[in-house]
Protein backbone atom coordinates (compact mmCIF):
# COMPACT_ATOMS: atom_id res chain seq x y z
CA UNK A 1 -65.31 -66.75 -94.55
CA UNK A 2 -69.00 -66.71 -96.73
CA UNK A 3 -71.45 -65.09 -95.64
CA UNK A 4 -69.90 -64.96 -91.49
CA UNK A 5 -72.42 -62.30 -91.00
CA UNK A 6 -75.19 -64.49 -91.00
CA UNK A 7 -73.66 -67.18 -88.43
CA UNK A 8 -74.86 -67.08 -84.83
CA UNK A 9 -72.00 -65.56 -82.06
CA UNK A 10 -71.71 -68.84 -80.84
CA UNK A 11 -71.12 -70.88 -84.07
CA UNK A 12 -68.23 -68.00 -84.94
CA UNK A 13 -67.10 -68.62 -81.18
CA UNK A 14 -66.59 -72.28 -81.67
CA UNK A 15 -64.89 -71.62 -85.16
CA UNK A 16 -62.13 -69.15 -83.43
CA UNK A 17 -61.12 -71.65 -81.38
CA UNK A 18 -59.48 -73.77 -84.20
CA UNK A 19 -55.70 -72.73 -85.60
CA UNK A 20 -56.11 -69.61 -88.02
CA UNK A 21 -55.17 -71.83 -90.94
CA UNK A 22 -58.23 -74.02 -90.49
CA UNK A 23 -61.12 -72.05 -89.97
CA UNK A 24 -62.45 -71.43 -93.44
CA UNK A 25 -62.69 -75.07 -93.73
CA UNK A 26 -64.06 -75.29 -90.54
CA UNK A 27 -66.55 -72.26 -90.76
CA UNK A 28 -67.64 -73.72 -94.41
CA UNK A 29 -69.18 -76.92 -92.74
CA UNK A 30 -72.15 -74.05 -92.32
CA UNK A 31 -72.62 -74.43 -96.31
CA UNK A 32 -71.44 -77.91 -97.47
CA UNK A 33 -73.25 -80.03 -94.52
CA UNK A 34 -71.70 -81.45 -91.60
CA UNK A 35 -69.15 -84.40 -93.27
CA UNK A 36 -65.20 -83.87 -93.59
CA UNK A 37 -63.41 -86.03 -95.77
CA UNK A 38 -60.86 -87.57 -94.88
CA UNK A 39 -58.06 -85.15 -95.98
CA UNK A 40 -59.72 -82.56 -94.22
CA UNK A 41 -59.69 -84.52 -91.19
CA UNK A 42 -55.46 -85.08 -91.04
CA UNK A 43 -55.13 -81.38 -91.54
CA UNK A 44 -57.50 -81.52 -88.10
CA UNK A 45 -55.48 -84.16 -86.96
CA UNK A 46 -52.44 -82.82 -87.00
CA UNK A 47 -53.84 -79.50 -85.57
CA UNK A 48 -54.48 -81.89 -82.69
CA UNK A 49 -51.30 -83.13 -82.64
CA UNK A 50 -52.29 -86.23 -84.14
CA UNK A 51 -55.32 -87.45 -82.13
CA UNK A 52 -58.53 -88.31 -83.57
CA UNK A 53 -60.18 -88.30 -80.27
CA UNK A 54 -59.49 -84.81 -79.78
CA UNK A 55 -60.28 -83.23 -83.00
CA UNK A 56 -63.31 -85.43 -83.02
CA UNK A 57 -64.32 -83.17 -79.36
CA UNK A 58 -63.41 -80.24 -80.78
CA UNK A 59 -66.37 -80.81 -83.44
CA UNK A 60 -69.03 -81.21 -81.22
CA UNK A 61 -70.32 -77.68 -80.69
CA UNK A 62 -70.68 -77.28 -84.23
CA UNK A 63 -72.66 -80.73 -84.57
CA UNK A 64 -74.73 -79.20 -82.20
CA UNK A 65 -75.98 -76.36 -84.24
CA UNK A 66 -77.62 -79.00 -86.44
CA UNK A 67 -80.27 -79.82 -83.35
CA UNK A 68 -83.76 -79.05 -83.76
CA UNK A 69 -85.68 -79.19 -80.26
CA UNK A 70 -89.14 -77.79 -80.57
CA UNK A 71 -89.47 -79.58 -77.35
CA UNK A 72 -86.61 -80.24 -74.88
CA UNK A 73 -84.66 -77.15 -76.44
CA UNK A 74 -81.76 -79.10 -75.42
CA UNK A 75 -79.02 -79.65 -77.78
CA UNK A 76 -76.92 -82.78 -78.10
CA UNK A 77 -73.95 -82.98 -80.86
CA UNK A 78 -72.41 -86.30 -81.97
CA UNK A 79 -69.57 -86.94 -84.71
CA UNK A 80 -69.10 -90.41 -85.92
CA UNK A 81 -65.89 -91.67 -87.39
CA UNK A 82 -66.83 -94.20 -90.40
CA UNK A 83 -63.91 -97.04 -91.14
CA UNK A 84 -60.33 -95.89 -91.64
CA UNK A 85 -58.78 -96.35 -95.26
CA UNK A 86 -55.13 -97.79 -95.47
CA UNK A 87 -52.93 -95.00 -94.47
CA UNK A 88 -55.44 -92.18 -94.40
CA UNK A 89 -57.72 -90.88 -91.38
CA UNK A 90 -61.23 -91.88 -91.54
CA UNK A 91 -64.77 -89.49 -92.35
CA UNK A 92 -66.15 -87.87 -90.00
CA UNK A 93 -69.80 -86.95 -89.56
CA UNK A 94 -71.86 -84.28 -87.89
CA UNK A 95 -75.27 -85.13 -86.07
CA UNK A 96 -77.91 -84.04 -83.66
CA UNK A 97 -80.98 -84.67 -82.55
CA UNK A 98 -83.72 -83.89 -83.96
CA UNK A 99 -87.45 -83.50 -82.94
CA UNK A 100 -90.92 -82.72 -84.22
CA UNK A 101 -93.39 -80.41 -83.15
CA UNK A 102 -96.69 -82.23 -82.58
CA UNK A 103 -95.53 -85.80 -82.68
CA UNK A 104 -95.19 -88.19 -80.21
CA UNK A 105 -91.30 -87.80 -78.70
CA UNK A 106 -91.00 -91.24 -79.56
CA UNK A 107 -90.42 -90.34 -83.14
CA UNK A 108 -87.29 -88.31 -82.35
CA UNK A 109 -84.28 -89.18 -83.90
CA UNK A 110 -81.66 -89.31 -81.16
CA UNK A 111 -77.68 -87.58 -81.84
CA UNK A 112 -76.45 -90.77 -81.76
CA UNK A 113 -78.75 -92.11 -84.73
CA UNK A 114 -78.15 -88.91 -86.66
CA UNK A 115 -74.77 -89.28 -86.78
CA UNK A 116 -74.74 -92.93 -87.91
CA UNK A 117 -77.44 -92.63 -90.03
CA UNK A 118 -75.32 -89.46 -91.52
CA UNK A 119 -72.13 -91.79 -92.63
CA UNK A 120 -74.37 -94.96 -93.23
CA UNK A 121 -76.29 -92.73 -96.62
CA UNK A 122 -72.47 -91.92 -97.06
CA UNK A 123 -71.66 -95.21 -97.99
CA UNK A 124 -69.72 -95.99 -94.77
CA UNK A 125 -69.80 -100.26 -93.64
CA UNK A 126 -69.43 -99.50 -90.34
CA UNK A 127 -68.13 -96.41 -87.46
CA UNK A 128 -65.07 -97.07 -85.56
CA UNK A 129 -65.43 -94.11 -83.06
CA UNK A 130 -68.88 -92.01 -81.62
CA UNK A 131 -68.08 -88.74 -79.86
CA UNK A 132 -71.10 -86.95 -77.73
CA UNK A 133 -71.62 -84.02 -75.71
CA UNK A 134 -73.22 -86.28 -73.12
CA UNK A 135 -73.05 -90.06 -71.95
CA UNK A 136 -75.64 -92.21 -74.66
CA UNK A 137 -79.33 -92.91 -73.20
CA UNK A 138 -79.60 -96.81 -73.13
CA UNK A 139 -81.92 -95.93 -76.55
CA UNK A 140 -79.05 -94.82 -78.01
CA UNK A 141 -76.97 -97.86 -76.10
CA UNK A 142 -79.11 -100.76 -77.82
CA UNK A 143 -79.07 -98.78 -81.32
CA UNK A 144 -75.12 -98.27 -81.56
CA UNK A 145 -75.09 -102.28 -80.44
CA UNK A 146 -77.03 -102.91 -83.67
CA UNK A 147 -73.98 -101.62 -85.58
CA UNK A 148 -71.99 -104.22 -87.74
CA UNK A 149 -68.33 -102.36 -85.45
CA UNK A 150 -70.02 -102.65 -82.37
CA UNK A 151 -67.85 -105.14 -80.91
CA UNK A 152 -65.02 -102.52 -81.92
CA UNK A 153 -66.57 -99.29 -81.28
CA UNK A 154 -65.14 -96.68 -79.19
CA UNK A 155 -67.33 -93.89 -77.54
CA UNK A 156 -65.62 -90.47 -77.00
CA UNK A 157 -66.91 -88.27 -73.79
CA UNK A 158 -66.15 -84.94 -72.46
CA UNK A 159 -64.06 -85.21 -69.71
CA UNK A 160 -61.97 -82.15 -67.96
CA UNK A 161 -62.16 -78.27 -69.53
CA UNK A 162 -60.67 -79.60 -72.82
CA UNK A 163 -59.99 -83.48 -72.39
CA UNK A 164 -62.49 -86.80 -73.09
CA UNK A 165 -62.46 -90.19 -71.46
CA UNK A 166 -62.97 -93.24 -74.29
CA UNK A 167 -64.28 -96.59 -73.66
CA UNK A 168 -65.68 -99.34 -75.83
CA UNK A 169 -69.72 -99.38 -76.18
CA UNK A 170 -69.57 -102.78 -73.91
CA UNK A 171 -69.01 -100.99 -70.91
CA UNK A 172 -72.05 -98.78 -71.63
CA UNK A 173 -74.15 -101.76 -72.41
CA UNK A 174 -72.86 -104.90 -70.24
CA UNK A 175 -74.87 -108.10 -70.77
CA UNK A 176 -76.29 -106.81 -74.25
CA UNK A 177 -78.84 -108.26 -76.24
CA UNK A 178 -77.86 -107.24 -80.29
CA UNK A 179 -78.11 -109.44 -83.93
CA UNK A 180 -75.92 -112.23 -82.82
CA UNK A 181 -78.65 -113.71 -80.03
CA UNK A 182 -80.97 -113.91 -83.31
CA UNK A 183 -78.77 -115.78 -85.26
CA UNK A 184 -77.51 -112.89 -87.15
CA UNK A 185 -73.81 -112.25 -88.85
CA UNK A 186 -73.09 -108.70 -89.08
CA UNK A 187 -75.29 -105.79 -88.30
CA UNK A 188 -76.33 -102.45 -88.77
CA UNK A 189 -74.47 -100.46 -92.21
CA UNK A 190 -73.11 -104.44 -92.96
CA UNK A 191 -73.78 -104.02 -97.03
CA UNK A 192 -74.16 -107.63 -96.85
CA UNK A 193 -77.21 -107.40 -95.35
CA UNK A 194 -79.20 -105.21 -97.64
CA UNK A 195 -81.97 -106.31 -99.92
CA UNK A 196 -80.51 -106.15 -103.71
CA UNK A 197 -83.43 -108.44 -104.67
CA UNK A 198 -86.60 -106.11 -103.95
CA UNK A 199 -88.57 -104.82 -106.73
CA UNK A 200 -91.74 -102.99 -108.60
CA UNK A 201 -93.44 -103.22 -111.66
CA UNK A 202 -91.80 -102.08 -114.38
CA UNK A 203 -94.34 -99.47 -114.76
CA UNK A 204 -94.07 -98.17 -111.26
CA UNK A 205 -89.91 -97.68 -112.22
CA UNK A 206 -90.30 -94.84 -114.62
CA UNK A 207 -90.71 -92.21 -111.74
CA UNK A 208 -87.23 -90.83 -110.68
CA UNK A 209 -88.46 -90.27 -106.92
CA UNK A 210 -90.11 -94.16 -107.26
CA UNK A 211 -86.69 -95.10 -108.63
CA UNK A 212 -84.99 -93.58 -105.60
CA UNK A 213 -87.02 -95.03 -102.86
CA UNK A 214 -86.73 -98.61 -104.29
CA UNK A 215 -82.80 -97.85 -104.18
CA UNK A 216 -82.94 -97.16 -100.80
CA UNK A 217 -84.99 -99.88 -99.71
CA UNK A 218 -82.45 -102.13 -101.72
CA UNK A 219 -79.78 -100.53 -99.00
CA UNK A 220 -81.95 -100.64 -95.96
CA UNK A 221 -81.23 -102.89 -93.09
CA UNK A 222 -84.20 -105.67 -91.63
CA UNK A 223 -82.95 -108.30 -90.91
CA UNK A 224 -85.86 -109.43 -88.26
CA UNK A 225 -88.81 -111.20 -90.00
CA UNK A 226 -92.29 -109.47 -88.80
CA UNK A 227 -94.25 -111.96 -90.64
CA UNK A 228 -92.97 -113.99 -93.78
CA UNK A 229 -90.59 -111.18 -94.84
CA UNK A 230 -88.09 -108.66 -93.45
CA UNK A 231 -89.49 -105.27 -93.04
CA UNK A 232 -86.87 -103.52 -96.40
CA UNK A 233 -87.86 -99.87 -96.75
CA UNK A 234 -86.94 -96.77 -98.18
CA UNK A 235 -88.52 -93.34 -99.10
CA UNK A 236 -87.14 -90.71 -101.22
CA UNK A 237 -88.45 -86.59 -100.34
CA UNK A 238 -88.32 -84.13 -103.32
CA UNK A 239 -87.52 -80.65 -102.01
CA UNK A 240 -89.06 -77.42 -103.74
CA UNK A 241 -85.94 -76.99 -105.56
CA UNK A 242 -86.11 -80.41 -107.10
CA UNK A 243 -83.34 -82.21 -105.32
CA UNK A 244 -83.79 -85.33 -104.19
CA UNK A 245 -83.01 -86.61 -100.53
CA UNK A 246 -83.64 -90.65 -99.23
CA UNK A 247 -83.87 -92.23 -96.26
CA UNK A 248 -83.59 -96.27 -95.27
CA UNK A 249 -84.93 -98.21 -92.46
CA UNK A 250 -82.95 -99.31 -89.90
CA UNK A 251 -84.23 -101.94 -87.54
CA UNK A 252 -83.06 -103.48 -84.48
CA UNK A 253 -83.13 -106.63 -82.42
CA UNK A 254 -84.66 -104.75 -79.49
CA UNK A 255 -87.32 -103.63 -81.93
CA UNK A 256 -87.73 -100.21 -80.37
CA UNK A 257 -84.44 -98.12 -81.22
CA UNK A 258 -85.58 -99.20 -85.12
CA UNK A 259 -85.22 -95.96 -87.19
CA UNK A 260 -88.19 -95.20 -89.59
CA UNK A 261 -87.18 -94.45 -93.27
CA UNK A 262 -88.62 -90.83 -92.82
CA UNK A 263 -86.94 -90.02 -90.05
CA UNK A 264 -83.66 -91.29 -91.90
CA UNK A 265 -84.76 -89.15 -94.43
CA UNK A 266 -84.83 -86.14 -92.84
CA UNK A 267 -81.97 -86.16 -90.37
CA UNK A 268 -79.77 -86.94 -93.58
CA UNK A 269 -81.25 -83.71 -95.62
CA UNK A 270 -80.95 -81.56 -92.52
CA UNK A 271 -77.15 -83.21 -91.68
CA UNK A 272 -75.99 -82.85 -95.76
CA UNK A 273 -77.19 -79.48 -96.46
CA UNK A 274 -76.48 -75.71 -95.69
CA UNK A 275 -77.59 -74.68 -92.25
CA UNK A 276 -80.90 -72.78 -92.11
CA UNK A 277 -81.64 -73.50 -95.97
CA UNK A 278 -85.56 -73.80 -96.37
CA UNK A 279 -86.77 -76.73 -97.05
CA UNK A 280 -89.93 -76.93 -98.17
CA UNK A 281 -91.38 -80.62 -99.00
CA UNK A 282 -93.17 -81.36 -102.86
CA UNK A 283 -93.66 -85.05 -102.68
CA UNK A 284 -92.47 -88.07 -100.70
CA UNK A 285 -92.72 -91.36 -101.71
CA UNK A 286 -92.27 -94.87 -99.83
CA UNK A 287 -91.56 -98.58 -101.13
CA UNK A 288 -91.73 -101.32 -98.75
CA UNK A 289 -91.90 -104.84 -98.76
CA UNK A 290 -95.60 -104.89 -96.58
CA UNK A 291 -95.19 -106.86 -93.25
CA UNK A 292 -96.94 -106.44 -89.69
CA UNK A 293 -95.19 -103.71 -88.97
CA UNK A 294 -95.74 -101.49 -91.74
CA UNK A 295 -93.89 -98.27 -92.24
CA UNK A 296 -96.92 -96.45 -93.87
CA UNK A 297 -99.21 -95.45 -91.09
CA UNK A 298 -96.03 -93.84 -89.15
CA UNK A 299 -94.99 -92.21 -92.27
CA UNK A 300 -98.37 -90.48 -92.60
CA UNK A 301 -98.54 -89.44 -89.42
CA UNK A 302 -95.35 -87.75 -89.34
CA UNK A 303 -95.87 -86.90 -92.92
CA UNK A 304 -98.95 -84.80 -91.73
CA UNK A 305 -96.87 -82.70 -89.51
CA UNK A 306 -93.82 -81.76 -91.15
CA UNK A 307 -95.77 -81.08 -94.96
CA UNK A 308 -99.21 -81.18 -94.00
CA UNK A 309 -99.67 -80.72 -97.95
CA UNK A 310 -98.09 -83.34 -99.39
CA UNK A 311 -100.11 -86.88 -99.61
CA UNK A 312 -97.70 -90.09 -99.20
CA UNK A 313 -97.31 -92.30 -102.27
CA UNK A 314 -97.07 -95.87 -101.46
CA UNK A 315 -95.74 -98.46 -103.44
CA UNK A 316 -95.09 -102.09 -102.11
CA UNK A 317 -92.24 -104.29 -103.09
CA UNK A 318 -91.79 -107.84 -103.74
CA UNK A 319 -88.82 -109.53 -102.42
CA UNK A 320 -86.76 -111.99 -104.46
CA UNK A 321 -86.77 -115.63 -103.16
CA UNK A 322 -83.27 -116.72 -102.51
């Protein structure tokens, strides 16, 4: 295993307790970001003698090395299955939560949402199982019912020394309130409901990191008019060493649970890349279509806590009349 020196006891603890044959895959999560294709999830399968459930519970103390809690210091791990292929076990993706020193708790992105989020900028339509070290908050309740699979989606909990109960998101959130009471088809990662349309000035389009945020705000999900337009954003963060992360906006019929393109952003860098790599911010730059409920001021503020050097560029997009 790389570099198993550096890992902390308990990471190497949870690794051990997978069959010999699959711990260097396991243990090299640690470098190549918490997402296992789908290959690498029969060989789990199959560990687990064919249930998904179960391998899917077996993940969750290593999603929970990927919290940061500055402020509860309380860890919560997630995995997310995205959508089967034909024949072949679907992704599966790490997340935690995630907080922020010296912003207002309401900006923290919950497991649950770092997880989706995670296979969402993975190109996933939809999840067809969430499993958590603890029962969702009903946050976390009215963001999963935002999801285009939530009529489908089952929710994997710990249950016993080394079982899990499973039970569709309806029975966490009875009587719910999601896109179809507002007249919307589909939902949350639905790729039918992005924004192919938006756009800048040509001039505006010959920055890469400009070019990168308009992509994502193409991909974002906002469905819910503020004003005369849905709120389509998406930002793209260039790291010190030049890589290039994005992030989308997510909203929500409930308004609240709506995830901010930064925080998207962020959760997806920390989820995707090596555990403990620095990662120091150069320049991060929004594109929105402008609405009531502006992304910008949020952005800032967050902005001025996490890279208190870097100044937000703005740029506003105009959406396409259908």
């Amino acid at each position: 295993m790389s570099k198993h020196a550096s890992r902390p006891a308990d990471w190497r603890k949870a690794v051990s307790s997978f069959p010999a044959k699959l711990r260097p895959g396991i243990d090299a999560i640690w470098e190549r970001g918490g997402r296992l294709g789908p290959e690498a999830v029969d060989r789990l399968r199959d560990a687990c003698g064919g249930d998904l459930g179960a391998a899917m519970m077996r993940l969750l103390p290593l999603a929970q090395h990927y919290a940061v809690v500055p402020v509860s210091h309380f860890r919560v791990g997630a995995v997310a299955a995205g959508l089967p292929g034909r024949g072949r076990s679907p992704a599966l993706y790490l997340g935690a939560n995630y907080e922020f020193a010296g912003v207002a708790l309401s900006f923290t992105v919950h497991a649950e949402q770092s997880a989706t989020n995670h296979a969402w900028l993975h190109g996933e339509a939809g999840l067809s199982l969430l499993a958590i070290t603890a029962a969702p908050c009903g946050y976390c309740r009215q963001f999963l019912n935002e999801l285009s699979t939530a009529p489908k989606l089952g929710v994997l909990l710990p249950e016993g020394r080394r079982g899990y109960q499973a039970a569709p998101l309806a029975r966490f959130l009875p009587e719910a309130f999601g896109p179809a009471d507002l007249g919307i088809r589909g939902g949350l990662m639905d790729p039918a409901l992005s924004a192919p349309g938006l756009d800048l000035p040509a001039r505006a389009k010959t920055d890469p990191l400009v070019v990168a945020a308009l992509g994502a705000a193409r991909r974002s999900y906002a469905p819910y008019p503020t004003d005369r337009a849905g709120q389509f954003a998406g930002l793209a963060l260039q790291f010190a060493d030049g890589s290039i992360g994005t992030g989308r906006y997510a909203g929500n019929a409930a308004y609240n649970p709506s995830f901010s393109p930064l925080e998207s952003a962020l959760a997806f860098a920390h989820a995707s890349r090596p555990l403990g790599e620095a990662r120091r911010l150069r320049r991060c730059v929004l594109v929105e279509v402008p609405t009531l409920a502006s992304q910008r001021s949020a952005t800032e503020a967050v902005l001025a806590v996490v890279a208190p050097r870097v100044r937000l560029e703005y740029f506003a997009a105009k959406q396409a009349r259908g």
